[in-house]
Protein backbone atom coordinates (compact mmCIF):
# COMPACT_ATOMS: atom_id res chain seq x y z
CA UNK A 1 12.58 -31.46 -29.66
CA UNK A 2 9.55 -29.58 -28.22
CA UNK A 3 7.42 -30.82 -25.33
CA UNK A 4 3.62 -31.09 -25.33
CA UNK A 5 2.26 -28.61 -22.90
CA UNK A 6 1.68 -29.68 -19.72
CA UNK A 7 -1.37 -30.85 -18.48
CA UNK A 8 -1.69 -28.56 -15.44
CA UNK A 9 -4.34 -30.09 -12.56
CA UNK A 10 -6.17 -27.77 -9.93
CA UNK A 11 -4.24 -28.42 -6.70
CA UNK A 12 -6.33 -29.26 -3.63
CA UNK A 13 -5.72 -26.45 -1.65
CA UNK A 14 -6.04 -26.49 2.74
CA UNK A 15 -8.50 -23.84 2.02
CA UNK A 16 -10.40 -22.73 -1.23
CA UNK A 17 -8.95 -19.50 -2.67
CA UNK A 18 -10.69 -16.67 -4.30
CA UNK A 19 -7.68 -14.81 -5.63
CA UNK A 20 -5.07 -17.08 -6.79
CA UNK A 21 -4.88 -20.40 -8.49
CA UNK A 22 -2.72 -23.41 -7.39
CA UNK A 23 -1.60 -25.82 -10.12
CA UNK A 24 0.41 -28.78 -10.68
CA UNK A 25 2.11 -30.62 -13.75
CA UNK A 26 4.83 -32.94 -13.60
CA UNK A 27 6.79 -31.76 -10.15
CA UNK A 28 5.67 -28.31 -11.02
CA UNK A 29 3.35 -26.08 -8.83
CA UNK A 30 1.80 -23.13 -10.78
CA UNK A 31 0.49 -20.09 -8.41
CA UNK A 32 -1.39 -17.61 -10.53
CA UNK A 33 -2.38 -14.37 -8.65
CA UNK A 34 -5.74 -14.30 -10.32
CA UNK A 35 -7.64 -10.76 -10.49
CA UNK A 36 -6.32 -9.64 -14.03
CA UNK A 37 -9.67 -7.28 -13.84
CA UNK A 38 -6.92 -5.65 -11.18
CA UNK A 39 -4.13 -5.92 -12.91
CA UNK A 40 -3.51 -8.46 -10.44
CA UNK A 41 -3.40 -6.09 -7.45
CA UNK A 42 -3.39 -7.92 -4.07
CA UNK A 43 -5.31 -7.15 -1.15
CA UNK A 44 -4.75 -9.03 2.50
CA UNK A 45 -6.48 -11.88 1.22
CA UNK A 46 -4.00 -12.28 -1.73
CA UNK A 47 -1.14 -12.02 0.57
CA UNK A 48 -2.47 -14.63 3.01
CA UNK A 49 -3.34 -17.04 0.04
CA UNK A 50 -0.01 -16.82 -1.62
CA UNK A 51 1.74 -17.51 1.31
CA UNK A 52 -0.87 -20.65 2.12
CA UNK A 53 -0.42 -21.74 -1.42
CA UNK A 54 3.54 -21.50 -1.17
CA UNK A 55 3.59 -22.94 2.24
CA UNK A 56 1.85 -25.69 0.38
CA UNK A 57 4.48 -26.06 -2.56
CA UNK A 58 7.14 -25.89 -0.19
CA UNK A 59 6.29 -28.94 1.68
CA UNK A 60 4.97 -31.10 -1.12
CA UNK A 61 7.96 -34.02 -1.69
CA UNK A 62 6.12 -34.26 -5.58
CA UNK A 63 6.96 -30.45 -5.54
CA UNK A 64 10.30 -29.15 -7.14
CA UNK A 65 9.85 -26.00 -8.70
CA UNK A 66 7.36 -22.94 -8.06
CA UNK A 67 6.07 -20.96 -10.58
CA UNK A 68 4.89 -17.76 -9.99
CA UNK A 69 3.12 -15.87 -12.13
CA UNK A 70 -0.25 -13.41 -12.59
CA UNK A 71 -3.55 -14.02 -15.18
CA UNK A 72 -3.48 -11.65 -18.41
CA UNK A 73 -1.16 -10.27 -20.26
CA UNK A 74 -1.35 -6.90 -18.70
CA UNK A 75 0.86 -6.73 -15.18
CA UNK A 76 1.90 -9.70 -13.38
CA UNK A 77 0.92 -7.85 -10.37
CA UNK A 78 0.51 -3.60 -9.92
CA UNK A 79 1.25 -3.27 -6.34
CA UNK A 80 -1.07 -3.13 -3.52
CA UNK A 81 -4.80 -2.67 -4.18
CA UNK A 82 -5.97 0.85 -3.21
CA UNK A 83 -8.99 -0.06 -3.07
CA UNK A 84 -8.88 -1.63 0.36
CA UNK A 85 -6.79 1.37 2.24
CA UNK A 86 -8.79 2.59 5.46
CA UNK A 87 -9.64 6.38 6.19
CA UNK A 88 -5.60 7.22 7.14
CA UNK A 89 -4.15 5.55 3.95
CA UNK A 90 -3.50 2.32 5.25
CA UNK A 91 -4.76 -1.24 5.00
CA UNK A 92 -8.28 -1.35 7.13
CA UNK A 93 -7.58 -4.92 7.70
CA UNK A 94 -5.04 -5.75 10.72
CA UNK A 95 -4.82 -1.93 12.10
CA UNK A 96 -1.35 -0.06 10.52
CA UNK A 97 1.06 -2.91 9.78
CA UNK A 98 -1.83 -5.27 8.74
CA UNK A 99 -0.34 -5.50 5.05
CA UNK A 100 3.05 -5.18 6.33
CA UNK A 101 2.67 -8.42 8.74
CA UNK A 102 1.89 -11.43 5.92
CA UNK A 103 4.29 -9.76 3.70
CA UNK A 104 7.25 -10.38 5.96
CA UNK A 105 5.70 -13.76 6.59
CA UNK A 106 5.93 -14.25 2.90
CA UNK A 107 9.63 -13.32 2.63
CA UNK A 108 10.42 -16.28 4.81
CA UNK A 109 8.51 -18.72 3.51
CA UNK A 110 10.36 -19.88 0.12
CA UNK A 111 14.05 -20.22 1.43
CA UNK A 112 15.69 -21.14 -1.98
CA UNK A 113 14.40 -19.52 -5.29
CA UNK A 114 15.41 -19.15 -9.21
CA UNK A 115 13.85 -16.22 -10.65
CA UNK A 116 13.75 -15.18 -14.33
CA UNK A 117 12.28 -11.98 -15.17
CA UNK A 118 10.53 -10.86 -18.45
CA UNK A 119 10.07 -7.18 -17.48
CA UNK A 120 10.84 -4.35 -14.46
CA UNK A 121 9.44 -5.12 -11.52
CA UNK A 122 8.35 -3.15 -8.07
CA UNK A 123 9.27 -5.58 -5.07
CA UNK A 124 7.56 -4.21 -2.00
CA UNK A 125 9.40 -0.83 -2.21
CA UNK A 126 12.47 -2.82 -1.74
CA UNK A 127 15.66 -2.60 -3.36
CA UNK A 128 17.16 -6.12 -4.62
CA UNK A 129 20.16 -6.57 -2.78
CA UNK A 130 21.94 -8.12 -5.95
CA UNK A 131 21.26 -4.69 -7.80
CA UNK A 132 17.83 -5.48 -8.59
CA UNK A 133 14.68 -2.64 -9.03
């Protein structure tokens, strides 16, 4: 039997976003990094809204499974946006580890996680420690 398609409702967010989109259906939260015109490339202020937006999801009881995904059909995300790197080749926001600071906050933020994966991936520069890329 196949399901309608959800209806998926704009979350109300603890702070409006301007690169993501936070959706819910049916004990489902949708996050959707949202600058396909990017490829989906974040920037500090996609970092810090994912991990609002998650933070979110995380402690919503009508939450039980995250989605993450990116707009388009292109990348779900190409890296860090280079656009934003300062005169030495780091992020001008937050001095040298700027980027690197929400990023570790956003590896603590969802402690259990199913992933499914259509396509290679680039994790941070990290190595999966299950044998992942």
């Amino acid at each position: 039997m196949i399901r309608p398609a959800l209806a998926w409702q704009p979350r109300a967010a603890s702070k409006a976003y301007s690169d993501i989109r936070y959706e819910f259906a049916e004990g489902i939260a949708s996050i959707v990094i949202n600058r396909p015109d990017r490829r989906n490339a974040f920037r500090p202020e996609t970092v810090g809204q994912l991990i609002d937006a998650t933070h979110q999801a995380q402690f919503d009881p009508q939450v039980g499974v995250i989605i993450l995904s990116g707009a388009g059909h292109e990348a779900f995300c190409s890296g860090g946006d280079q656009t934003v790197r300062g005169d030495y080749g780091g992020c001008a926001v937050g001095g040298r580890n700027g980027a690197a600071r929400p990023r570790r906050a956003g590896r603590r933020t969802v402690t259990r996680h199913l992933t499914a994966q259509h396509s290679a991936r680039l994790r941070s520069g990290y190595r999966s420690r299950r044998g992942g890329g």
